[in-house]
N, C-alpha and C. Protein backbone atom coordinates (compact mmCIF):
# COMPACT_ATOMS: atom_id res chain seq x y z
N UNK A 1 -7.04 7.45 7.13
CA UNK A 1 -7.99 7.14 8.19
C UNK A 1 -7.36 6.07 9.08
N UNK A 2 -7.07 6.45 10.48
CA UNK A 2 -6.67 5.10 11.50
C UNK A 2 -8.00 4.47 11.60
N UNK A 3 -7.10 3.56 12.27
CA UNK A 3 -8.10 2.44 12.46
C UNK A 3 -8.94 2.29 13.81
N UNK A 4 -8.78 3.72 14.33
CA UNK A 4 -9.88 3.96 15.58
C UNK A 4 -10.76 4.98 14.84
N UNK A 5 -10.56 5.30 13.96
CA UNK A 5 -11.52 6.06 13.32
C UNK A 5 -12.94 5.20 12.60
N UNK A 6 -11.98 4.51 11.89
CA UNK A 6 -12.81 2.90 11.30
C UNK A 6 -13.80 2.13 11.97
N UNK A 7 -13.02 1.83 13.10
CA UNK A 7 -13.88 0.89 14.20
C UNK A 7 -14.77 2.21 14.38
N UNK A 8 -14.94 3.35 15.04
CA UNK A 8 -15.68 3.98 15.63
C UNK A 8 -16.88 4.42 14.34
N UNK A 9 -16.77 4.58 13.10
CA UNK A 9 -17.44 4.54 12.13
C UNK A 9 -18.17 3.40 12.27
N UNK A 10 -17.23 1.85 11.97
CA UNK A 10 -18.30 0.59 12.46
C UNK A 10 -19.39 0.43 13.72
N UNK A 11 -18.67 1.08 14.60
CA UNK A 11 -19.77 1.35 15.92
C UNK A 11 -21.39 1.94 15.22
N UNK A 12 -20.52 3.22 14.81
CA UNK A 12 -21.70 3.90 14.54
C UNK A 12 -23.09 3.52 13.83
N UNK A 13 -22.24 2.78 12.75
CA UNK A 13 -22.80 1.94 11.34
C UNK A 13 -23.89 0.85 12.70
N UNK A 14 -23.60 0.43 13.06
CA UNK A 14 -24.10 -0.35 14.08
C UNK A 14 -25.55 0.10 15.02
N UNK A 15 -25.13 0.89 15.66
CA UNK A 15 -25.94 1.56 16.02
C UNK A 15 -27.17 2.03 14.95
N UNK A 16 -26.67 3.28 13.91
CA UNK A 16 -27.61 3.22 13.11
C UNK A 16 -28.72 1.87 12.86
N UNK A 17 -28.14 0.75 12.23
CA UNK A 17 -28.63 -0.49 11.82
C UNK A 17 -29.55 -0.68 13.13
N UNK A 18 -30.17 -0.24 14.00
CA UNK A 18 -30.89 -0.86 14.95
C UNK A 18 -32.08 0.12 14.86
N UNK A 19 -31.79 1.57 14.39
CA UNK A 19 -32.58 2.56 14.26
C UNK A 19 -33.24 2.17 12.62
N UNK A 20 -32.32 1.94 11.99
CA UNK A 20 -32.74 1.99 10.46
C UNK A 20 -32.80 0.33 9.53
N UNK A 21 -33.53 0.05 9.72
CA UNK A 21 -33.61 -1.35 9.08
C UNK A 21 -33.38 -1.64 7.98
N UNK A 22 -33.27 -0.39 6.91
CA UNK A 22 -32.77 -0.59 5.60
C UNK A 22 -31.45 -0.61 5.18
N UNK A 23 -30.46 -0.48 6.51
CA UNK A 23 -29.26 -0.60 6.49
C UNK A 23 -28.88 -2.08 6.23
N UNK A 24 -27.93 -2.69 5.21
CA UNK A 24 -27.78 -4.04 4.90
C UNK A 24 -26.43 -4.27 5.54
N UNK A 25 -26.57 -5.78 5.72
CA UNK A 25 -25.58 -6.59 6.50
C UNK A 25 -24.17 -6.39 5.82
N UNK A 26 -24.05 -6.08 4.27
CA UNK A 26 -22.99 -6.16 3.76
C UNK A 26 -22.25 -5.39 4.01
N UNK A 27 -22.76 -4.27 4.33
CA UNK A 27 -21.99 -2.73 4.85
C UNK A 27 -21.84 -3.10 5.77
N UNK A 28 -21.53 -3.75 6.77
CA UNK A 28 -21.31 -4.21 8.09
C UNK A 28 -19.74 -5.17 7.95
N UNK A 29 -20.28 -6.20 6.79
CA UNK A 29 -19.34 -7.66 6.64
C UNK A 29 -17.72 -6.62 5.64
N UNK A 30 -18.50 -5.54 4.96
CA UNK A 30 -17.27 -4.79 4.04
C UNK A 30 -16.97 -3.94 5.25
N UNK A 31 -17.18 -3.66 6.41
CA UNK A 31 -16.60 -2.39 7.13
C UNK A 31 -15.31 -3.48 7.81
N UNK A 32 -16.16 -4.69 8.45
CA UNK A 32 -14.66 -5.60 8.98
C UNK A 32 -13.62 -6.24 7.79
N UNK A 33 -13.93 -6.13 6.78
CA UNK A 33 -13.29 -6.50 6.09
C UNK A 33 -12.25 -5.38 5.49
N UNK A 34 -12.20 -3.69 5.37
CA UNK A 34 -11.07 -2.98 5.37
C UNK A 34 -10.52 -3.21 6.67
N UNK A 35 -11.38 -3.19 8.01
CA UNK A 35 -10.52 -3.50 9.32
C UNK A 35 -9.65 -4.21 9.27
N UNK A 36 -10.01 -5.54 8.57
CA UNK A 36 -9.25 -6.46 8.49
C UNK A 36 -7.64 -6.36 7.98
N UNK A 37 -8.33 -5.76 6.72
CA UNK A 37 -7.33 -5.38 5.55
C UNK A 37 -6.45 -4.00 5.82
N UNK A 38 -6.61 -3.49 6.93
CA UNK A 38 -5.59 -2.33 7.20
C UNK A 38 -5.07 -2.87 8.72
N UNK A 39 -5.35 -4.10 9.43
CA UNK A 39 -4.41 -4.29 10.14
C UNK A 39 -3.63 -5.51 9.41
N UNK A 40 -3.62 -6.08 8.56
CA UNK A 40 -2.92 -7.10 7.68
C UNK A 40 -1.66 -6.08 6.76
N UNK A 41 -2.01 -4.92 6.60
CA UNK A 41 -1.18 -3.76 5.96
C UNK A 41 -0.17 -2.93 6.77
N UNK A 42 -1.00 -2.90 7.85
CA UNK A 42 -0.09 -2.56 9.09
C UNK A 42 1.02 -3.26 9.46
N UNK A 43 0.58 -4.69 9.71
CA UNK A 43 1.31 -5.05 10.07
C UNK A 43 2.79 -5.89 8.81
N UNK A 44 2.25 -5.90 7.93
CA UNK A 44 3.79 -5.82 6.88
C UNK A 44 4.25 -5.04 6.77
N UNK A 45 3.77 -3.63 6.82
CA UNK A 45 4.69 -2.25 6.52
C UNK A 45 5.36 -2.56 7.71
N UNK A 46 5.19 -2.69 9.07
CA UNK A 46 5.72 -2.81 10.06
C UNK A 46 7.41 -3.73 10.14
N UNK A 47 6.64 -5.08 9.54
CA UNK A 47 7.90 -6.03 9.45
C UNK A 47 8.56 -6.00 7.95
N UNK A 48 8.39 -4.87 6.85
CA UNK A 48 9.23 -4.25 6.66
C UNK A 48 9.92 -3.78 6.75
N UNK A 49 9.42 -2.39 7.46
CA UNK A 49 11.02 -1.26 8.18
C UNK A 49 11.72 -2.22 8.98
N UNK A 50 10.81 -3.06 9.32
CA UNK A 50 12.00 -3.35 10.64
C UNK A 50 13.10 -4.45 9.99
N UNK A 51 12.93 -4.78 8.58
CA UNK A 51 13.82 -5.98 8.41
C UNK A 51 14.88 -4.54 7.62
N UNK A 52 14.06 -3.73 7.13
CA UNK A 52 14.64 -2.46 6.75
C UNK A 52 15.96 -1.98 7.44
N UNK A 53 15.56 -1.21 8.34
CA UNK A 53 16.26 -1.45 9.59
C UNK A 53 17.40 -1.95 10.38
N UNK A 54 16.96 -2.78 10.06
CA UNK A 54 18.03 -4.50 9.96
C UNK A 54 19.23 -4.57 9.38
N UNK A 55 18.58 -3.90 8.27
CA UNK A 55 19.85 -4.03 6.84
C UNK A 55 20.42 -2.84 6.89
N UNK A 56 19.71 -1.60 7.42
CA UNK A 56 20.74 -0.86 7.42
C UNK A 56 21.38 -0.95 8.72
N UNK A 57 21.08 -1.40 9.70
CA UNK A 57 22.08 -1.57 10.70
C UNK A 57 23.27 -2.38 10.54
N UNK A 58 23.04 -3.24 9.41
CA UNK A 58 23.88 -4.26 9.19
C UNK A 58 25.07 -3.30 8.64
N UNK A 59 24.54 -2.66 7.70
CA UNK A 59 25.32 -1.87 6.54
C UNK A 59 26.14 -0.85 6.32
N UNK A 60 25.54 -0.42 7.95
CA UNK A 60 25.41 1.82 7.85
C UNK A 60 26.87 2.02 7.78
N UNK A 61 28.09 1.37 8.36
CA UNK A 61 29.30 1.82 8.30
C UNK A 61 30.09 1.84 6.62
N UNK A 62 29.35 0.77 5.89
CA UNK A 62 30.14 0.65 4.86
C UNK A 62 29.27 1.56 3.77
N UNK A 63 27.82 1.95 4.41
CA UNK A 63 27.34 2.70 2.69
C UNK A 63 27.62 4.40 3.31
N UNK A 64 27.81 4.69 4.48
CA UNK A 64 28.63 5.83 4.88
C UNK A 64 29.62 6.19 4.23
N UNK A 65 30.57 5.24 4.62
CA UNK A 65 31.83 5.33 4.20
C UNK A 65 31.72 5.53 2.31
N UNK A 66 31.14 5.09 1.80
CA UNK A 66 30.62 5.32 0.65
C UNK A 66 30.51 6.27 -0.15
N UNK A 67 29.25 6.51 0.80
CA UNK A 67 28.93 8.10 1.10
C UNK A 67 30.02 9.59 0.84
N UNK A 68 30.73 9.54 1.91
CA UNK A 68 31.28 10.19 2.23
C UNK A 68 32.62 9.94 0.88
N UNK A 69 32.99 9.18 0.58
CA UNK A 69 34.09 9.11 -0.75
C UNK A 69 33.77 9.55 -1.95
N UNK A 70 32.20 10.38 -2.29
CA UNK A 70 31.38 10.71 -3.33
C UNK A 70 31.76 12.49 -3.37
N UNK A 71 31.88 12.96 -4.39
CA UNK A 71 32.00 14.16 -4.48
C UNK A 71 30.51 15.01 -3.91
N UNK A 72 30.89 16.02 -3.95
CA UNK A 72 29.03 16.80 -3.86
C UNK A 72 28.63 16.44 -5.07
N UNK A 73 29.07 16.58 -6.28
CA UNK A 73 28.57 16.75 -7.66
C UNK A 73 28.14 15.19 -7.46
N UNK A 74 29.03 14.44 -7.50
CA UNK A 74 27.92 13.07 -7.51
C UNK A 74 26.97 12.44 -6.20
N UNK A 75 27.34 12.96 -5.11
CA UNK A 75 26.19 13.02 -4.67
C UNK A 75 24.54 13.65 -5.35
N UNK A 76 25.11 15.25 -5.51
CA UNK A 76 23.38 15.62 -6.01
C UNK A 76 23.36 14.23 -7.33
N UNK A 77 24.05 14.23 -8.12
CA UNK A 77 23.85 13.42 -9.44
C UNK A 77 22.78 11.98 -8.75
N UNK A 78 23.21 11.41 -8.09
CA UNK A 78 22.84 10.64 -7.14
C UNK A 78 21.44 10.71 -6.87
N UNK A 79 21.25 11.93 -6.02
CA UNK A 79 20.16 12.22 -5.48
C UNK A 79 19.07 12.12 -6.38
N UNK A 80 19.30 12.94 -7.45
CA UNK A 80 18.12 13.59 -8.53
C UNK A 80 18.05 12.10 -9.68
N UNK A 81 19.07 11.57 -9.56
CA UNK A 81 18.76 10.17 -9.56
C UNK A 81 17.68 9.50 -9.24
N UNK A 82 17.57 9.01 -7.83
CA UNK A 82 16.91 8.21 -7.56
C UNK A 82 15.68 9.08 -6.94
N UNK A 83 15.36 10.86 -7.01
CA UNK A 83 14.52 11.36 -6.73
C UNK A 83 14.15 12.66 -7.92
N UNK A 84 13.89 12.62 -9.15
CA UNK A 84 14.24 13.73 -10.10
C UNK A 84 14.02 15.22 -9.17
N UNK A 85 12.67 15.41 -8.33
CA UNK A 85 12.13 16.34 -7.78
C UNK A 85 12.87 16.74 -6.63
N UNK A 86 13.73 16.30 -5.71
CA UNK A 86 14.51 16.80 -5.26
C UNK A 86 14.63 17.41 -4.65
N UNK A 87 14.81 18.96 -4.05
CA UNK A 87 15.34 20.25 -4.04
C UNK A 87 16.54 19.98 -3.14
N UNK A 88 17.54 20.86 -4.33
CA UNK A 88 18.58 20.93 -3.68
C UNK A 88 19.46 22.25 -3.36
């Protein structure tokens, strides 16, 4: 679920609450509070990749080169390694 989906759910939630009085405040205070909590998530996944990123820009020539000095056989070995499921 984005988070224009969210807010526009909170709208709604809102609205309702003016029609329906048995709607409670907490469902209101918990709707900003995933808001909250999925742009606080956003934004570390974000300055993750990017330090991500970073490192492999730092890197890419030497784990290439790497790379490329690996047989096929240890490449797949490699692969199914660090992914059992794979397909190769």
């Amino acid at each position: 679920m984005d988070i224009e989906t969210v807010a526009m759910s909170l709208e709604t939630r809102l609205l309702l609450s003016d029609m329906h009085p048995f709607l409670h405040s907490h469902t209101f205070n918990r709707a900003e509070e995933v808001i909250r909590e999925i742009q606080e998530m956003s934004t570390a996944i974000l300055t993750s990749w990017r330090t991500l990123r970073d490192i492999l820009d730092r890197h890419e020539a030497s784990l290439r080169k790497r790379w490329l000095k690996k047989t096929i056989a240890q490449r797949i070995k490699f692969l199914q390694a660090v992914n059992p499921g794979i397909p190769l």
